[in-house]
N, C-alpha and C. Protein backbone atom coordinates (compact mmCIF):
# COMPACT_ATOMS: atom_id res chain seq x y z
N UNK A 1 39.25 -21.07 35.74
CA UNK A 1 38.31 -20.19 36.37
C UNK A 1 38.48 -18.76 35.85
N UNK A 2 40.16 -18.46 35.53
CA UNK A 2 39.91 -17.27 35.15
C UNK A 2 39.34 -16.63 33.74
N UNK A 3 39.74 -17.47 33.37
CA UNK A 3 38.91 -17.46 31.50
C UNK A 3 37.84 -17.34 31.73
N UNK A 4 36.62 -18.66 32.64
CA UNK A 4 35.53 -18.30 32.75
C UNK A 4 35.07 -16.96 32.84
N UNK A 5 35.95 -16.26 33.91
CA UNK A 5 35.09 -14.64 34.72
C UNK A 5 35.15 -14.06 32.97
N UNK A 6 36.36 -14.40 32.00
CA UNK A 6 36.55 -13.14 31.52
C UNK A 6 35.34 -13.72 30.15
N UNK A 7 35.14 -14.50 30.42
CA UNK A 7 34.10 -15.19 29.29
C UNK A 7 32.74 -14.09 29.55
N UNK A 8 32.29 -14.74 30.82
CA UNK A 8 31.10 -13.78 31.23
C UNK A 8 31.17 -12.23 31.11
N UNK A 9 32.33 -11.29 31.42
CA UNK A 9 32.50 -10.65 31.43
C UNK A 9 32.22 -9.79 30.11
N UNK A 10 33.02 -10.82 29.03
CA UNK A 10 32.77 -10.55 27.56
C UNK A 10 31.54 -10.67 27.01
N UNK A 11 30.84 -11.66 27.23
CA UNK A 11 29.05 -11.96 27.06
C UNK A 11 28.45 -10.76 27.52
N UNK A 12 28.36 -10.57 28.86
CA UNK A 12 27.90 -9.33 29.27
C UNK A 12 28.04 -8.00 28.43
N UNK A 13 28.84 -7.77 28.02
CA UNK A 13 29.71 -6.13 27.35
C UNK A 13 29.02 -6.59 25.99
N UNK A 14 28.89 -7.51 25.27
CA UNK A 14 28.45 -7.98 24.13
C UNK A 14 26.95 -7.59 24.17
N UNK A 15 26.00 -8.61 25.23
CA UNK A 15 25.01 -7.59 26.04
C UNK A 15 24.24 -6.90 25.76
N UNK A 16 25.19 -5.63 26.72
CA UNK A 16 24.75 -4.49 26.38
C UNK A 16 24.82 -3.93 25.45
N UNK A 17 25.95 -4.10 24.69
CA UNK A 17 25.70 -2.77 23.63
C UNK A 17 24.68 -3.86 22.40
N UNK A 18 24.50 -4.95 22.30
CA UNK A 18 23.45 -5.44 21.05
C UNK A 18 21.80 -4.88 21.97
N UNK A 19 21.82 -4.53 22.99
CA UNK A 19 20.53 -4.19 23.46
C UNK A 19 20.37 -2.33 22.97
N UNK A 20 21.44 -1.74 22.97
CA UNK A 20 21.07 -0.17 22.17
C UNK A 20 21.10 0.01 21.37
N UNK A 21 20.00 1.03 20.94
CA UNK A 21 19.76 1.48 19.52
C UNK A 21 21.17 2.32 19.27
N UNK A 22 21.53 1.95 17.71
CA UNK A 22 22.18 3.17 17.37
C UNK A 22 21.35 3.66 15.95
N UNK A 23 20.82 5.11 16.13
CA UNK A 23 20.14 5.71 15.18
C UNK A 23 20.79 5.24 13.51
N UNK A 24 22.21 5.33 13.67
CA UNK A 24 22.74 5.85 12.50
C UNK A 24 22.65 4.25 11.92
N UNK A 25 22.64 3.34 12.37
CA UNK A 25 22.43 1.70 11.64
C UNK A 25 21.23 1.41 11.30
N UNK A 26 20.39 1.96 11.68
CA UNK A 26 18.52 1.82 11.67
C UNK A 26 18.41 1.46 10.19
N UNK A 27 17.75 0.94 9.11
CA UNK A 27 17.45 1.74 8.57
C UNK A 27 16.09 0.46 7.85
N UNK A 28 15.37 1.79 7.44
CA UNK A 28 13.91 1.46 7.56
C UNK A 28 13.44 1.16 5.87
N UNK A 29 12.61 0.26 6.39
CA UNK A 29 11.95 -0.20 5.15
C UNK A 29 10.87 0.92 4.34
N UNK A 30 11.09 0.85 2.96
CA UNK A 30 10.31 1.57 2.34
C UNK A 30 8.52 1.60 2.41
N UNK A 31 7.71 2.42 2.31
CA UNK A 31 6.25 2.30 2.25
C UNK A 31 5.82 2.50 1.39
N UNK A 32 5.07 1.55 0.63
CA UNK A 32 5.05 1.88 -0.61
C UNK A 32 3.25 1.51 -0.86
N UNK A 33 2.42 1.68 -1.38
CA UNK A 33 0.93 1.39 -1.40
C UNK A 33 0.81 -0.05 -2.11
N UNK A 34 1.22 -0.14 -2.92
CA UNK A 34 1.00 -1.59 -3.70
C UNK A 34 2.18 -2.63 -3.04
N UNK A 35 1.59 -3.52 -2.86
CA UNK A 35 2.07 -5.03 -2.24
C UNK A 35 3.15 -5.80 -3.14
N UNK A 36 4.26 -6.23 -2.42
CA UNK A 36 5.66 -6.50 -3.15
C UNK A 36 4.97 -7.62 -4.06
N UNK A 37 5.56 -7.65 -5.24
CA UNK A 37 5.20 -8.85 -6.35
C UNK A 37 5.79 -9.97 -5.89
N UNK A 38 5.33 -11.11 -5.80
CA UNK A 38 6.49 -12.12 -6.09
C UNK A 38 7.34 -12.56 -7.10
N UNK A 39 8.57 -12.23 -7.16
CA UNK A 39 9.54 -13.21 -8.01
C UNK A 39 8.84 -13.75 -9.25
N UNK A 40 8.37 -15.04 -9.05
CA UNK A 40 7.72 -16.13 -9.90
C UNK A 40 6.33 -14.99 -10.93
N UNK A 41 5.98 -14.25 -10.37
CA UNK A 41 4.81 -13.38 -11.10
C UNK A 41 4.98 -12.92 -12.30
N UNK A 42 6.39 -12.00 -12.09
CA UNK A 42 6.75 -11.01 -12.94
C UNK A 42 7.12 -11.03 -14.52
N UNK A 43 6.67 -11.00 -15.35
CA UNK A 43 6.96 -11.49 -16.65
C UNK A 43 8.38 -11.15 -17.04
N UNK A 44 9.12 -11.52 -17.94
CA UNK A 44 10.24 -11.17 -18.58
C UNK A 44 9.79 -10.47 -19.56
N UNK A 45 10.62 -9.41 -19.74
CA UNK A 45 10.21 -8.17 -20.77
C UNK A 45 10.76 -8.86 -22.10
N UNK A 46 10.34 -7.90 -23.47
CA UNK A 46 10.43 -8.10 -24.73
C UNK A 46 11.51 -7.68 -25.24
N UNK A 47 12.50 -8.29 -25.88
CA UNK A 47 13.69 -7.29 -26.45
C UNK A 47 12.95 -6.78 -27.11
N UNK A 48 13.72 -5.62 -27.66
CA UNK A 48 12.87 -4.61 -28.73
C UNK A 48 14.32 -4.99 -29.98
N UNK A 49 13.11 -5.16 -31.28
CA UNK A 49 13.33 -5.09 -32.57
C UNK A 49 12.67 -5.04 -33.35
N UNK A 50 12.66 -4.79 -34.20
CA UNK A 50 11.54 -4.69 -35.62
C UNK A 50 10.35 -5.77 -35.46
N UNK A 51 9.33 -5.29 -35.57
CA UNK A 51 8.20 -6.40 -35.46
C UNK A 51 7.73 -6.61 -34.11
N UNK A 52 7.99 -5.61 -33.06
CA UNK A 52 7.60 -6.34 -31.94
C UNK A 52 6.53 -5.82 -31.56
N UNK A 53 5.89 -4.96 -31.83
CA UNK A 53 4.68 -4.29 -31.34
C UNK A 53 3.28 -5.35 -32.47
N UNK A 54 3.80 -5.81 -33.47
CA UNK A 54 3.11 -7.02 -34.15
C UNK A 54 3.03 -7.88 -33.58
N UNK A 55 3.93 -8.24 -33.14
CA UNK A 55 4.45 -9.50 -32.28
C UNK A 55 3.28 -9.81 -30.65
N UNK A 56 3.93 -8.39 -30.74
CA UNK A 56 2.83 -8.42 -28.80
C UNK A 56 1.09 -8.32 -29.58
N UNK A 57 0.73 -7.98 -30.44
CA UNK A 57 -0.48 -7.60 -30.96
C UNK A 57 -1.15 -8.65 -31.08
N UNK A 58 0.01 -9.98 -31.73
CA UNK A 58 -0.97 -11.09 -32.31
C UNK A 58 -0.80 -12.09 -31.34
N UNK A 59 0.63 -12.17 -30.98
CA UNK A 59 1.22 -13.38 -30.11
C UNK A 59 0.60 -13.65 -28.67
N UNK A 60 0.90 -12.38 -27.98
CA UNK A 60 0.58 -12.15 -26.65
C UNK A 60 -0.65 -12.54 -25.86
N UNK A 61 -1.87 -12.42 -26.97
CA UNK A 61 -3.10 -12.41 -26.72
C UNK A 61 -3.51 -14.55 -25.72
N UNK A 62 -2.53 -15.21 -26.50
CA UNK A 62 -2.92 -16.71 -26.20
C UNK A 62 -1.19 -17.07 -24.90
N UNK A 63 0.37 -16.55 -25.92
CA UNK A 63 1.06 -16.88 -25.20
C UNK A 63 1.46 -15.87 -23.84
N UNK A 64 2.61 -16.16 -22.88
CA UNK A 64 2.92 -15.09 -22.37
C UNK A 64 4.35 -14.91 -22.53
N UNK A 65 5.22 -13.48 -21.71
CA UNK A 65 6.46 -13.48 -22.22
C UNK A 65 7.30 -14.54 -21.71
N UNK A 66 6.67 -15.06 -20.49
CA UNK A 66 7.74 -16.27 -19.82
C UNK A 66 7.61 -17.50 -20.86
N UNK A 67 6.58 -17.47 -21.27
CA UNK A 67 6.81 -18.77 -22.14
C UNK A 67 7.37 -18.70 -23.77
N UNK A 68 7.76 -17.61 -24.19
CA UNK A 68 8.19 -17.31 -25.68
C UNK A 68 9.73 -17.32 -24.91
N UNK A 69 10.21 -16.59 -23.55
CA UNK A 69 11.23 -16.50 -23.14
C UNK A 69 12.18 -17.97 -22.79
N UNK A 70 10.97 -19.19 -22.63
CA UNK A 70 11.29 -20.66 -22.44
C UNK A 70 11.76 -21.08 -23.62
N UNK A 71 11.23 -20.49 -24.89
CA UNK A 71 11.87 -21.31 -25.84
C UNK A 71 12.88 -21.49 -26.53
N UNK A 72 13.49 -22.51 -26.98
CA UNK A 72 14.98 -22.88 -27.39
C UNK A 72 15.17 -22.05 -29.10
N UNK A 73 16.54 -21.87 -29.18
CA UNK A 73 16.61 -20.51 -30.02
C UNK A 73 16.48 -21.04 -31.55
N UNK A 74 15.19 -20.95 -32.23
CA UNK A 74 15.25 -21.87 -33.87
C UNK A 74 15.87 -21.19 -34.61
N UNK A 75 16.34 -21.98 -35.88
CA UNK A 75 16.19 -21.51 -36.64
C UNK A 75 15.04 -20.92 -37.35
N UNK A 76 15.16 -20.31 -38.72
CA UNK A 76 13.85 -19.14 -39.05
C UNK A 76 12.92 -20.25 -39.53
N UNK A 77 13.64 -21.42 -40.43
CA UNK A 77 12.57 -22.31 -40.53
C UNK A 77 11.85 -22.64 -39.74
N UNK A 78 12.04 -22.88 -38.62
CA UNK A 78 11.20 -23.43 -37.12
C UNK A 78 10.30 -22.91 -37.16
N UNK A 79 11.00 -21.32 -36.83
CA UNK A 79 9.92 -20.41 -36.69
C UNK A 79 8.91 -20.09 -37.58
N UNK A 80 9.09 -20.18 -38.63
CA UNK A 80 8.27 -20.28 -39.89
C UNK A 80 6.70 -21.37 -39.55
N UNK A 81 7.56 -22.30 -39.75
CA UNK A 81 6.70 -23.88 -39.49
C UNK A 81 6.18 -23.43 -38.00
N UNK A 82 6.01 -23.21 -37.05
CA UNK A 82 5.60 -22.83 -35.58
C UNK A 82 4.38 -21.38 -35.79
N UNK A 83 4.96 -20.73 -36.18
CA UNK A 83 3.67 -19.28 -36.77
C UNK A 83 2.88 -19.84 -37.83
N UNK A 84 3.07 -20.93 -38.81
CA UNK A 84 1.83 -21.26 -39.88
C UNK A 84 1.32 -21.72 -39.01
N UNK A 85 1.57 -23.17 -38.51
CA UNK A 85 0.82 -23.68 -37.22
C UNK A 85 -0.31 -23.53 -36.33
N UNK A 86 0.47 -22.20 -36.23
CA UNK A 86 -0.56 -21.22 -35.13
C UNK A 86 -2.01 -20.66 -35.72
N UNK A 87 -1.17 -20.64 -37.03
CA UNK A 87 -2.40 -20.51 -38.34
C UNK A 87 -3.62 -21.12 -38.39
N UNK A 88 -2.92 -22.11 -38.67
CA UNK A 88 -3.68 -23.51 -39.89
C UNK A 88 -4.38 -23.94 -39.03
N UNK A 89 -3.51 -24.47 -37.42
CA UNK A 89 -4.37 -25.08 -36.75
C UNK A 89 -4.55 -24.93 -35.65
N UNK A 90 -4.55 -23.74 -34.97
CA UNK A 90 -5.38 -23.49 -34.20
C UNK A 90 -5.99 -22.01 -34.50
N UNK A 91 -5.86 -21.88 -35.49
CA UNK A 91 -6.68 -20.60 -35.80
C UNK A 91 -6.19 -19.30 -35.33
N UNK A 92 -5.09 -18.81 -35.12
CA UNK A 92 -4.60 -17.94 -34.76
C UNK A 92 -4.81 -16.53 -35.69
N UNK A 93 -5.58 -15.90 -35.03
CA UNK A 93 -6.08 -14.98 -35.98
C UNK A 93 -4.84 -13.22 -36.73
N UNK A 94 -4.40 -14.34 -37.51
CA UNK A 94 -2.75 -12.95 -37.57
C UNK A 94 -2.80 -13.02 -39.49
N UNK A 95 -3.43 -11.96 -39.92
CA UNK A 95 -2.82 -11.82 -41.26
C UNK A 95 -1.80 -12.22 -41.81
N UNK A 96 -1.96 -12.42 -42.93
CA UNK A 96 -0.85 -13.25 -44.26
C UNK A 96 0.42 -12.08 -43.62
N UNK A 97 -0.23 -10.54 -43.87
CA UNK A 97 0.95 -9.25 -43.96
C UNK A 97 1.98 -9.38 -42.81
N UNK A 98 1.39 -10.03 -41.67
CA UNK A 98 2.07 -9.88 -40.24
C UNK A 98 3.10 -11.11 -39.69
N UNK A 99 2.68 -12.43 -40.28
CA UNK A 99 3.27 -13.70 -40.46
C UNK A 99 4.96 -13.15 -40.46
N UNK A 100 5.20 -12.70 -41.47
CA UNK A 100 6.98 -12.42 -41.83
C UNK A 100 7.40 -11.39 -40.98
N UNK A 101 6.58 -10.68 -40.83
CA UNK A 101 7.05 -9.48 -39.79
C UNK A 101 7.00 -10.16 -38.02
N UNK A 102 6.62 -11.53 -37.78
CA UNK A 102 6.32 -12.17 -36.66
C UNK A 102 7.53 -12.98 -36.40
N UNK A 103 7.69 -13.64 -37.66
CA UNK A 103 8.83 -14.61 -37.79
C UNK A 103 10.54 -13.91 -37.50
N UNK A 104 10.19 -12.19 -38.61
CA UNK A 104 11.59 -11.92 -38.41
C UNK A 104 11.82 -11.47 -36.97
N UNK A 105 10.98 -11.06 -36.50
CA UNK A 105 11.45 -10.66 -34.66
C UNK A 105 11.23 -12.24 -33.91
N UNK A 106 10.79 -12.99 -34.06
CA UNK A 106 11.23 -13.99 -33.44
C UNK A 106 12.61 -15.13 -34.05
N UNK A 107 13.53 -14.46 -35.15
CA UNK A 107 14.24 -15.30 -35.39
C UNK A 107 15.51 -13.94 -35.02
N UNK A 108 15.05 -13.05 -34.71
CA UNK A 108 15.92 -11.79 -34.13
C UNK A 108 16.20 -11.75 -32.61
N UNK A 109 14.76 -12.43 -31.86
CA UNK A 109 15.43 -12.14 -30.52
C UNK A 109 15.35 -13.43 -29.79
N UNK A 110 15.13 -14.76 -30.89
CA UNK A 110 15.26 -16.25 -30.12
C UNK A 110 15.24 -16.81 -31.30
N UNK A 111 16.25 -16.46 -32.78
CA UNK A 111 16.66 -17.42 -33.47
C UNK A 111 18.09 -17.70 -33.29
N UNK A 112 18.27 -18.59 -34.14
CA UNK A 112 19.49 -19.77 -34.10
C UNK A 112 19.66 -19.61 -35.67
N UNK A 113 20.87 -19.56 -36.08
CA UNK A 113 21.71 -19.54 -37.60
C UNK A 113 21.44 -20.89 -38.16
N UNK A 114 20.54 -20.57 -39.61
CA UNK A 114 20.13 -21.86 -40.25
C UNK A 114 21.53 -22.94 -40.19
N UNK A 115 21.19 -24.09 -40.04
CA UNK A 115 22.53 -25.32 -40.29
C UNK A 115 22.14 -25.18 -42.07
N UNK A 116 23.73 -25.09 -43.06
CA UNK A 116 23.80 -24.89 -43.81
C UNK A 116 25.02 -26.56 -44.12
């Protein structure tokens, strides 16, 4: 019985003080005009290296960054064979001049060391 009183006793005191404000714990959420993004929305940004403003010029237009960011790291051949591709057959409209300058930033910021 006596544990009980001191049970209640303790619940009670617990209580009260979770029922008062204390100013100094408050603390308030930001207001901001534009609506939080979700997670899943947000693209993954571009490393920066040589060729990438080519890169976003020709690439960007069909892929996005989450999905260049999905892919497994080739070698330059890959990448080579993957940008003619884009060429030949589906018409990817990217100059002869821009091809090598496409390949070397994609074998810079998601290639893999030729197997020799």
């Amino acid at each position: 019985m006596y544990y009980i009183k001191r049970l209640y006793i303790l619940l009670f005191i617990l209580y009260i003080f979770s029922c008062t404000e204390d100013k100094k714990t408050i603390i308030e959420t930001p207001k901001t005009k534009e609506p939080a993004k979700e997670l899943s929305t947000l693209e993954p940004y571009l490393p920066v290296a040589v060729g990438q403003k080519t890169f976003q010029r020709h690439c960007l237009a069909c892929h996005s960054t989450k999905y260049i960011e999905m892919q497994p790291n080739f070698p330059e051949k890959t990448w080579q064979k993957i940008v003619d591709k884009m060429v030949k057959n589906f018409g990817a409209p990217i100059p002869d001049s821009s091809v090598k300058v496409i390949v070397k930033y994609l074998v810079d910021v998601k290639g893999a060391r030729d197997k020799e």
